[in-house]
Protein backbone atom coordinates (compact mmCIF):
# COMPACT_ATOMS: atom_id res chain seq x y z
CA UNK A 1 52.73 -59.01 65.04
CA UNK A 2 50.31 -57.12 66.91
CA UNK A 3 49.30 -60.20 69.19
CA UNK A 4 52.82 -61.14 69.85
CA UNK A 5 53.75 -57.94 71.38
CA UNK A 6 50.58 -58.13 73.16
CA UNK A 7 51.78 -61.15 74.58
CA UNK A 8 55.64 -60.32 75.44
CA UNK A 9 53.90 -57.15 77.17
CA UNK A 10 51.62 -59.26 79.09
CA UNK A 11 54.98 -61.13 80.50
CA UNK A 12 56.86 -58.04 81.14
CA UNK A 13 54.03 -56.82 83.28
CA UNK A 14 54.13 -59.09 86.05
CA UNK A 15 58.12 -58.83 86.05
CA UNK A 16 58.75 -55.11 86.47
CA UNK A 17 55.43 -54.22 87.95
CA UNK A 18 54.47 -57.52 90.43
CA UNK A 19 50.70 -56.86 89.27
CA UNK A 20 48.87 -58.66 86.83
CA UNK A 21 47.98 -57.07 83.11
CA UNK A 22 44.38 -56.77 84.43
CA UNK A 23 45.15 -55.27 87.77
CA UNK A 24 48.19 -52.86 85.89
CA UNK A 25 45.47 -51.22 83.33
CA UNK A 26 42.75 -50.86 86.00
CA UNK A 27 45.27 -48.42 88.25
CA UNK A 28 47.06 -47.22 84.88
CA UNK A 29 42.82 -46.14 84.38
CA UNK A 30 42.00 -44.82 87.59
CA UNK A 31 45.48 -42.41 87.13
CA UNK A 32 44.05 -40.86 84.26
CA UNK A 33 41.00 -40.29 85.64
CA UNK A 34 42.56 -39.00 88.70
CA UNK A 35 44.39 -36.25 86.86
CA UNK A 36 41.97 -35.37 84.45
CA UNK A 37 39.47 -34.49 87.36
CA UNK A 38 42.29 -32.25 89.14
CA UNK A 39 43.17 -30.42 85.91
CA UNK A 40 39.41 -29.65 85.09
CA UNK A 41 38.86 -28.32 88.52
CA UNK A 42 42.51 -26.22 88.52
CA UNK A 43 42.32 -25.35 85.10
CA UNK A 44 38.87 -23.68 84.78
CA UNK A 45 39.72 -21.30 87.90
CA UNK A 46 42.32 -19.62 85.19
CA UNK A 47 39.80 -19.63 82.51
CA UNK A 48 36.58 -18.19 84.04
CA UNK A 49 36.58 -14.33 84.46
CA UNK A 50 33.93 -12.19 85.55
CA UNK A 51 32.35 -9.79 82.86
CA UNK A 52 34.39 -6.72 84.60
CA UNK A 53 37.89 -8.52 84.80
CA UNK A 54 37.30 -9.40 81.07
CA UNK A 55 36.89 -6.24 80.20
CA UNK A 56 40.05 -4.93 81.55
CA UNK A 57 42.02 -7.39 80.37
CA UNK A 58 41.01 -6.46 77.36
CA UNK A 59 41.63 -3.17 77.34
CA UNK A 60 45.04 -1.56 76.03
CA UNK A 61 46.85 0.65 79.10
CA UNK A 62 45.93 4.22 79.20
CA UNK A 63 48.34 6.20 77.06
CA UNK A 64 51.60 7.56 79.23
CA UNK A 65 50.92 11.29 81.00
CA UNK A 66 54.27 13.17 81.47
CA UNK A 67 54.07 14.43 85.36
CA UNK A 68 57.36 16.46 85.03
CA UNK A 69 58.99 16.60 88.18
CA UNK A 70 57.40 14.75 91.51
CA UNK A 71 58.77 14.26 94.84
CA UNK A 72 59.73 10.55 96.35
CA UNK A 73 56.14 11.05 98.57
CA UNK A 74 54.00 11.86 95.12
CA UNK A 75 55.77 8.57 93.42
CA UNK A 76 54.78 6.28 95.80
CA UNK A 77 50.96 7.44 94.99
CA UNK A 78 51.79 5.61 91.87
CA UNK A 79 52.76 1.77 93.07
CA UNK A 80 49.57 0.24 91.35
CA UNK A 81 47.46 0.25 94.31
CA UNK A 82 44.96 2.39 92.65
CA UNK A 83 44.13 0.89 89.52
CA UNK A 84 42.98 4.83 87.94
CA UNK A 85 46.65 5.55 88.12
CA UNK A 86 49.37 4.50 86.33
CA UNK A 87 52.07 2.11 87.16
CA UNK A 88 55.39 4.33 87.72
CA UNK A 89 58.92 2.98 88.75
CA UNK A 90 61.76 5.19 88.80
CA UNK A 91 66.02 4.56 87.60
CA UNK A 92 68.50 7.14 88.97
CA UNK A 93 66.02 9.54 89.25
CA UNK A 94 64.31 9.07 86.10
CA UNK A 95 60.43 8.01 86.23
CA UNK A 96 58.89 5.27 83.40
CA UNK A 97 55.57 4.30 83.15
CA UNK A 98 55.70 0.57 83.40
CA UNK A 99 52.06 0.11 83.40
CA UNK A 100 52.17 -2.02 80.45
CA UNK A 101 54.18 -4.31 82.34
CA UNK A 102 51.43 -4.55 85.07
CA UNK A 103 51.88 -8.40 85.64
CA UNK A 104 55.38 -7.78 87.13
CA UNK A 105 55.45 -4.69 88.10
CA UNK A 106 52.14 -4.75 89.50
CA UNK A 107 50.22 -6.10 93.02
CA UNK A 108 50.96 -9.70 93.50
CA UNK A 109 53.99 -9.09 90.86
CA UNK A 110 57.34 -10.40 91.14
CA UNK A 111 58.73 -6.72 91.02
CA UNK A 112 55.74 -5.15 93.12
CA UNK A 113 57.92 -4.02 95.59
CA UNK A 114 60.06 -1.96 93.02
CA UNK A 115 56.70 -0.03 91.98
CA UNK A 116 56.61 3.51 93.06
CA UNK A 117 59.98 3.93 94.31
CA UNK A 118 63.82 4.56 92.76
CA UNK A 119 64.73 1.42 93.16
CA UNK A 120 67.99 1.92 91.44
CA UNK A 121 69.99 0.47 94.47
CA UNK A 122 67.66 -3.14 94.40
CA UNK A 123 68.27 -3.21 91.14
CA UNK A 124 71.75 -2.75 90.95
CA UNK A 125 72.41 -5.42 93.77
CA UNK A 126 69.85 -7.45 92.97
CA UNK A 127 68.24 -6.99 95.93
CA UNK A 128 64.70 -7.47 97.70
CA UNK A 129 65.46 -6.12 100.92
CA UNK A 130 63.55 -2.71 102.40
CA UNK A 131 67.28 -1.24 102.77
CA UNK A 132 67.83 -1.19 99.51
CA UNK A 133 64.71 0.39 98.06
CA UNK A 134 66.27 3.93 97.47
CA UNK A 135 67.81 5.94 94.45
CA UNK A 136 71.48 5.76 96.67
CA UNK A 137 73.93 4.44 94.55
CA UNK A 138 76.33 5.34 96.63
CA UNK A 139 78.95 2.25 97.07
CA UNK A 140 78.22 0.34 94.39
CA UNK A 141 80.85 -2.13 92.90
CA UNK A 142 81.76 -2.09 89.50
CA UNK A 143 79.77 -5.09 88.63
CA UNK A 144 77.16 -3.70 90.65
CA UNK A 145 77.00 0.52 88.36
CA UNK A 146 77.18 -2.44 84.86
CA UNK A 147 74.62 -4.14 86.52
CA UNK A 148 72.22 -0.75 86.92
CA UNK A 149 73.49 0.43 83.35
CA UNK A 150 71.88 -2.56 81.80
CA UNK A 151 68.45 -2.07 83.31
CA UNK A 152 68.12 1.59 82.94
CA UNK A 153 68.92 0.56 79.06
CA UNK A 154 66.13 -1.37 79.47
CA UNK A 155 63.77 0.48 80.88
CA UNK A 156 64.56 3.60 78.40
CA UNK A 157 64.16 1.03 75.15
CA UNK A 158 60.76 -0.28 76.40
CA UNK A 159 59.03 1.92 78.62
CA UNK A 160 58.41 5.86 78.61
CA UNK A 161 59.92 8.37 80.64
CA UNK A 162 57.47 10.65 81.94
CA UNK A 163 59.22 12.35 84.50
CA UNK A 164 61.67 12.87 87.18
CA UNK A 165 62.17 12.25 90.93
CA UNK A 166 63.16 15.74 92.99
CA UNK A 167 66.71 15.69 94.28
CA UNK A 168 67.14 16.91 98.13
CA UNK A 169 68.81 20.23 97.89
CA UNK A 170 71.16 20.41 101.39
CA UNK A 171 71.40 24.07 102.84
CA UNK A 172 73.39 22.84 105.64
CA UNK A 173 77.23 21.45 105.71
CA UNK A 174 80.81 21.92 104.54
CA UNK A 175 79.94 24.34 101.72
CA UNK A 176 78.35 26.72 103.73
CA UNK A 177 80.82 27.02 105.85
CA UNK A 178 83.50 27.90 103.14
CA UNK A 179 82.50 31.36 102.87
CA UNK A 180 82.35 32.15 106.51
CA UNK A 181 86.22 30.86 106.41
CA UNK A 182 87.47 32.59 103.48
CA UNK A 183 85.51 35.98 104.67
CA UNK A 184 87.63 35.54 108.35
CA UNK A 185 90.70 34.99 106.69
CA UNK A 186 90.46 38.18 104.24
CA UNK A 187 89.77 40.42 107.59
CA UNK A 188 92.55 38.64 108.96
CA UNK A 189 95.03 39.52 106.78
CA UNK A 190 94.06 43.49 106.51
CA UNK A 191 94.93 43.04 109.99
CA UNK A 192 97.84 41.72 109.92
CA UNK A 193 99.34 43.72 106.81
CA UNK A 194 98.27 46.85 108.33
CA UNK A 195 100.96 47.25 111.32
CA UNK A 196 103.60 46.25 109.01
CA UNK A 197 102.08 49.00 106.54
CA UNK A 198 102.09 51.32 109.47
CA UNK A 199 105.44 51.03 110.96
CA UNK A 200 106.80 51.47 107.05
CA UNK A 201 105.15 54.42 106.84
CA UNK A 202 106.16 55.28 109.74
CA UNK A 203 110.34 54.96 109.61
CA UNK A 204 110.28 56.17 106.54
CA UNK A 205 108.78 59.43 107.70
CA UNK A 206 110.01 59.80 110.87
CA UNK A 207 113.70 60.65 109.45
CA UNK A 208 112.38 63.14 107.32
CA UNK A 209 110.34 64.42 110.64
CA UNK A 210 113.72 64.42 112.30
CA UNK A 211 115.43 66.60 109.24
CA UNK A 212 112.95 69.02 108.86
CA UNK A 213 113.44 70.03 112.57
CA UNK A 214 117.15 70.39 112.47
CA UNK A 215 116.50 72.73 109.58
């Protein structure tokens, strides 16, 4: 059995290959070889740490420290540049310590850009783009908010919130103004009641001016 496939193998050789059986197994050899050098040399790179990247590796993240309530400029202090810190990302204004999550989130990560910002905009749309790194959610399409919801669900099953991003408090605009308007038009109408008040006053005493000198 055994030597009669060897032999129908030997004829199929030449036919779908053009080499001989010899020539086929010698290349077929030299493949192997081939590949098994590149993986050892590719492969050991991943496997071979140094004593100090072992060590963290090894090591469980720090435990999460609640910050309370930063500013946009103190988040960014927290992108994973500095390895001492932890790894924050904020969602519509609410901070998570991703740091567990260091391979994504972190330098060289797929999501690195995400890291110390509200990215709550990228997110919703998807988005890479500089633009779109902001807590604005201004605009967004419906798909877009359902799109947000489901990360922030996300982020507040797996990660921990420890804090919050200040909001921009605006002291200038249309609601300032709304005082100064309602104050002009309450002087206003003193001013404009008061001649009618006046002249009322006025005819109604004048007759009895009138009477009392003809008696």
């Amino acid at each position: 059995m055994a030597l009669q496939l060897w032999e129908t193998l030997k004829e199929a050789i030449p036919v779908y290959t053009g080499l001989s059986p010899a020539t086929f197994f010698t290349v077929l050899a030299l493949l192997f070889a081939v590949y098994y050098v590149i993986s050892g040399l590719f492969g050991s790179s991943d496997r071979h740490y140094s004593p100090r990247e072992s060590e963290q590796l090894s090591q469980p993240p720090p435990p999460p420290v609640q910050l309370g309530e930063i500013t946009e400029e103190e988040l960014k202090q927290y992108d994973g540049s500095d390895p001492a810190k932890p790894l924050l990302m904020a969602i519509k204004g609410q901070i998570y310590d991703v740091s567990q999550s260091r391979v994504f989130y972190g330098p060289g990560g797929p999501y690195a850009l995400f890291a110390g910002k509200d990215a709550s905009r990228a997110l919703a749309k998807m988005s890479f783009e500089e633009k779109d790194l902001t807590g604005d959610v201004s605009g967004l399409s419906p798909f877009e908010v359902d799109a947000l919801q489901d990360w922030e669900y996300k982020f507040m099953s797996k990660y921990v919130k420890v804090g919050s991003v200040k909001s921009a408090v605006v002291t200038d605009g249309a609601p300032a103004e709304e005082p100064a308007e309602s104050t002009d038009r309450d002087v206003a109408k003193p001013a404009e009641d008061g001649p009618s008040e006046s002249a009322a006053v006025v005819s109604e005493e004048t007759p009895l001016g009138a009477d009392a000198v003809k008696e």
